[in-house]
Protein backbone atom coordinates (compact mmCIF):
# COMPACT_ATOMS: atom_id res chain seq x y z
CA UNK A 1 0.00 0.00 0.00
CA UNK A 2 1.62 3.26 -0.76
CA UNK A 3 1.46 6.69 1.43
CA UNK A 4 2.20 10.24 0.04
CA UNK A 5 2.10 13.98 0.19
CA UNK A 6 0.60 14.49 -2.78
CA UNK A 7 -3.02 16.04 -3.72
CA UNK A 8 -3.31 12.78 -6.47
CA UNK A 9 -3.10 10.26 -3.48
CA UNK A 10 -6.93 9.50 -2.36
CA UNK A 11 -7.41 11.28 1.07
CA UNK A 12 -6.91 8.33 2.93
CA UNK A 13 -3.99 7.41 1.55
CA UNK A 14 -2.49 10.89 2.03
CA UNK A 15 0.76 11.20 4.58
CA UNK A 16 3.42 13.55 5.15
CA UNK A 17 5.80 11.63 3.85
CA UNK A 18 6.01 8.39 0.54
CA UNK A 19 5.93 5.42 2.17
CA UNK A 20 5.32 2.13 0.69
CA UNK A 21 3.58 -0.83 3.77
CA UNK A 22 3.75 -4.19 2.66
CA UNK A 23 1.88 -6.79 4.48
CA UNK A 24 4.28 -10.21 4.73
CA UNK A 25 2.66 -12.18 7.34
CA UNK A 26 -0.18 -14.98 7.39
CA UNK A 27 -3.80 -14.74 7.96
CA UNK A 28 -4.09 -13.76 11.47
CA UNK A 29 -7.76 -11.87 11.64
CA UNK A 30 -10.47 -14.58 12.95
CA UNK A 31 -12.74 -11.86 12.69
CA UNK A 32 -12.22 -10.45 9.07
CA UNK A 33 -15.62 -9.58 7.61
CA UNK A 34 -14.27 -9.30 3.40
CA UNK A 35 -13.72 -12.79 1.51
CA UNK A 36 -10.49 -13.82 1.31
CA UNK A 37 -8.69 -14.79 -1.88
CA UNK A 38 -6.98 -18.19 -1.67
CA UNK A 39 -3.31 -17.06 -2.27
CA UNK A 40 -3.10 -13.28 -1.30
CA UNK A 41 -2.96 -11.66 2.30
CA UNK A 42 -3.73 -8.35 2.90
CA UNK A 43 -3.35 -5.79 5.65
CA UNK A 44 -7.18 -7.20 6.86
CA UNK A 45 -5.53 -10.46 8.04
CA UNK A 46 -2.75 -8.52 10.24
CA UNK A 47 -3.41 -9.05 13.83
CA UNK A 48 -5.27 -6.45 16.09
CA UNK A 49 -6.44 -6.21 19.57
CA UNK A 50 -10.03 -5.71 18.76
CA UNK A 51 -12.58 -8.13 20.88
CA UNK A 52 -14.62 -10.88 18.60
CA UNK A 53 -17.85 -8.61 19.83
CA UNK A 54 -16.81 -5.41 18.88
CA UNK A 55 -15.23 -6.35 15.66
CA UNK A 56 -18.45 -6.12 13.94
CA UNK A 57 -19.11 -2.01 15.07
CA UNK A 58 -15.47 -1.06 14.43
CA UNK A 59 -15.34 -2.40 10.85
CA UNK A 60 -18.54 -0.56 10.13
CA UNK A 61 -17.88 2.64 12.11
CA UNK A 62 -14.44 2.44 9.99
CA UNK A 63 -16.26 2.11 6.69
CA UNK A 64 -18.52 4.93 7.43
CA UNK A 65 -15.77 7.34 8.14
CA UNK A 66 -13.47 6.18 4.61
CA UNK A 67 -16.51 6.88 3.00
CA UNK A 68 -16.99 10.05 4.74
CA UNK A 69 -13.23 11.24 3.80
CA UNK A 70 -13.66 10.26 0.24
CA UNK A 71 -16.58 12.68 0.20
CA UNK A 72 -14.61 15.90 -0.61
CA UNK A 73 -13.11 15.96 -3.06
CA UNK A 74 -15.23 12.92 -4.58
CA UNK A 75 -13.12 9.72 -4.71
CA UNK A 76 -13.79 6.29 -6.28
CA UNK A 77 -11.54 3.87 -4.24
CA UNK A 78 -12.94 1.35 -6.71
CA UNK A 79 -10.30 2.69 -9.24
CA UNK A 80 -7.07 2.29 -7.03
CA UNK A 81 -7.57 -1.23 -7.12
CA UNK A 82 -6.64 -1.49 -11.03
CA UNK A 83 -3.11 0.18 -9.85
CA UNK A 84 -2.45 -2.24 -6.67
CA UNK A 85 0.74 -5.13 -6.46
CA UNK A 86 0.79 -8.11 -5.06
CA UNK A 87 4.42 -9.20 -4.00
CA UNK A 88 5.37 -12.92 -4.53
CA UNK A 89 4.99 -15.07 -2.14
CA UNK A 90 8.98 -15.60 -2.45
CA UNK A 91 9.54 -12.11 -1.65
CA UNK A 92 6.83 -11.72 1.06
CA UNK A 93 8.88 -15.01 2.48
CA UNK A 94 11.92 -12.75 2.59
CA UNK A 95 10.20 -10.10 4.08
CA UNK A 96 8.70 -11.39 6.86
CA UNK A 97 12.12 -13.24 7.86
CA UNK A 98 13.87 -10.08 8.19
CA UNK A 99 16.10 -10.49 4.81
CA UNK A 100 17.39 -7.36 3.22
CA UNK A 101 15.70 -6.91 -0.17
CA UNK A 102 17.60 -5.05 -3.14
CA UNK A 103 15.31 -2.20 -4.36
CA UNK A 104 16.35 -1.47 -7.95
CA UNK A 105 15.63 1.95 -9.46
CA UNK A 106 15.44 2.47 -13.04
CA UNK A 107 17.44 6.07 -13.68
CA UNK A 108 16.29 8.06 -16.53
């Protein structure tokens, strides 16, 4: 998922600074509401502290607020999944054990 100052980034993905959070560990959300697909993980099956009772209200009370951000000026988050990356599971692998991964840059 990627973070940035920049008036292009939907409001919820806005921050003061780029960032990129990746995601590399297993399904660990009992609770998670959205289907799952069988070979991705996604920041919904990180582990949290929220009860199996309240789960329920927080996801929805969460929902109502994105959708309350994306108000002004009018978003589609539907469109920032046709621009989303999945890492392989050989990298997430790497990640989640702590290895150093080369970034490579291409230069102009």
């Amino acid at each position: 998922m990627g973070f940035a100052p920049f008036p292009t980034m939907p409001v919820t993905r806005r921050a003061p600074f780029v960032a990129l959070a990746t995601w590399p560990g297993e399904r660990r959300n009992p609770q998670r509401i959205t289907p799952r697909h069988p070979n991705r993980v996604s920041f919904l099956d990180a582990a949290h502290g929220i009860a199996a009772l309240d789960y329920p209200a927080t996801w929805d009370e969460t929902i109502d607020k994105v959708a309350t951000l994306m108000k002004e000026p009018p978003d589609d988050a539907r469109l920032y999944r046709d621009v989303a990356f999945v890492v392989s599971s050989g990298l997430a692998s790497k990640l989640s054990s702590g290895q150093r991964v080369p970034v490579m840059a291409k230069t102009p």
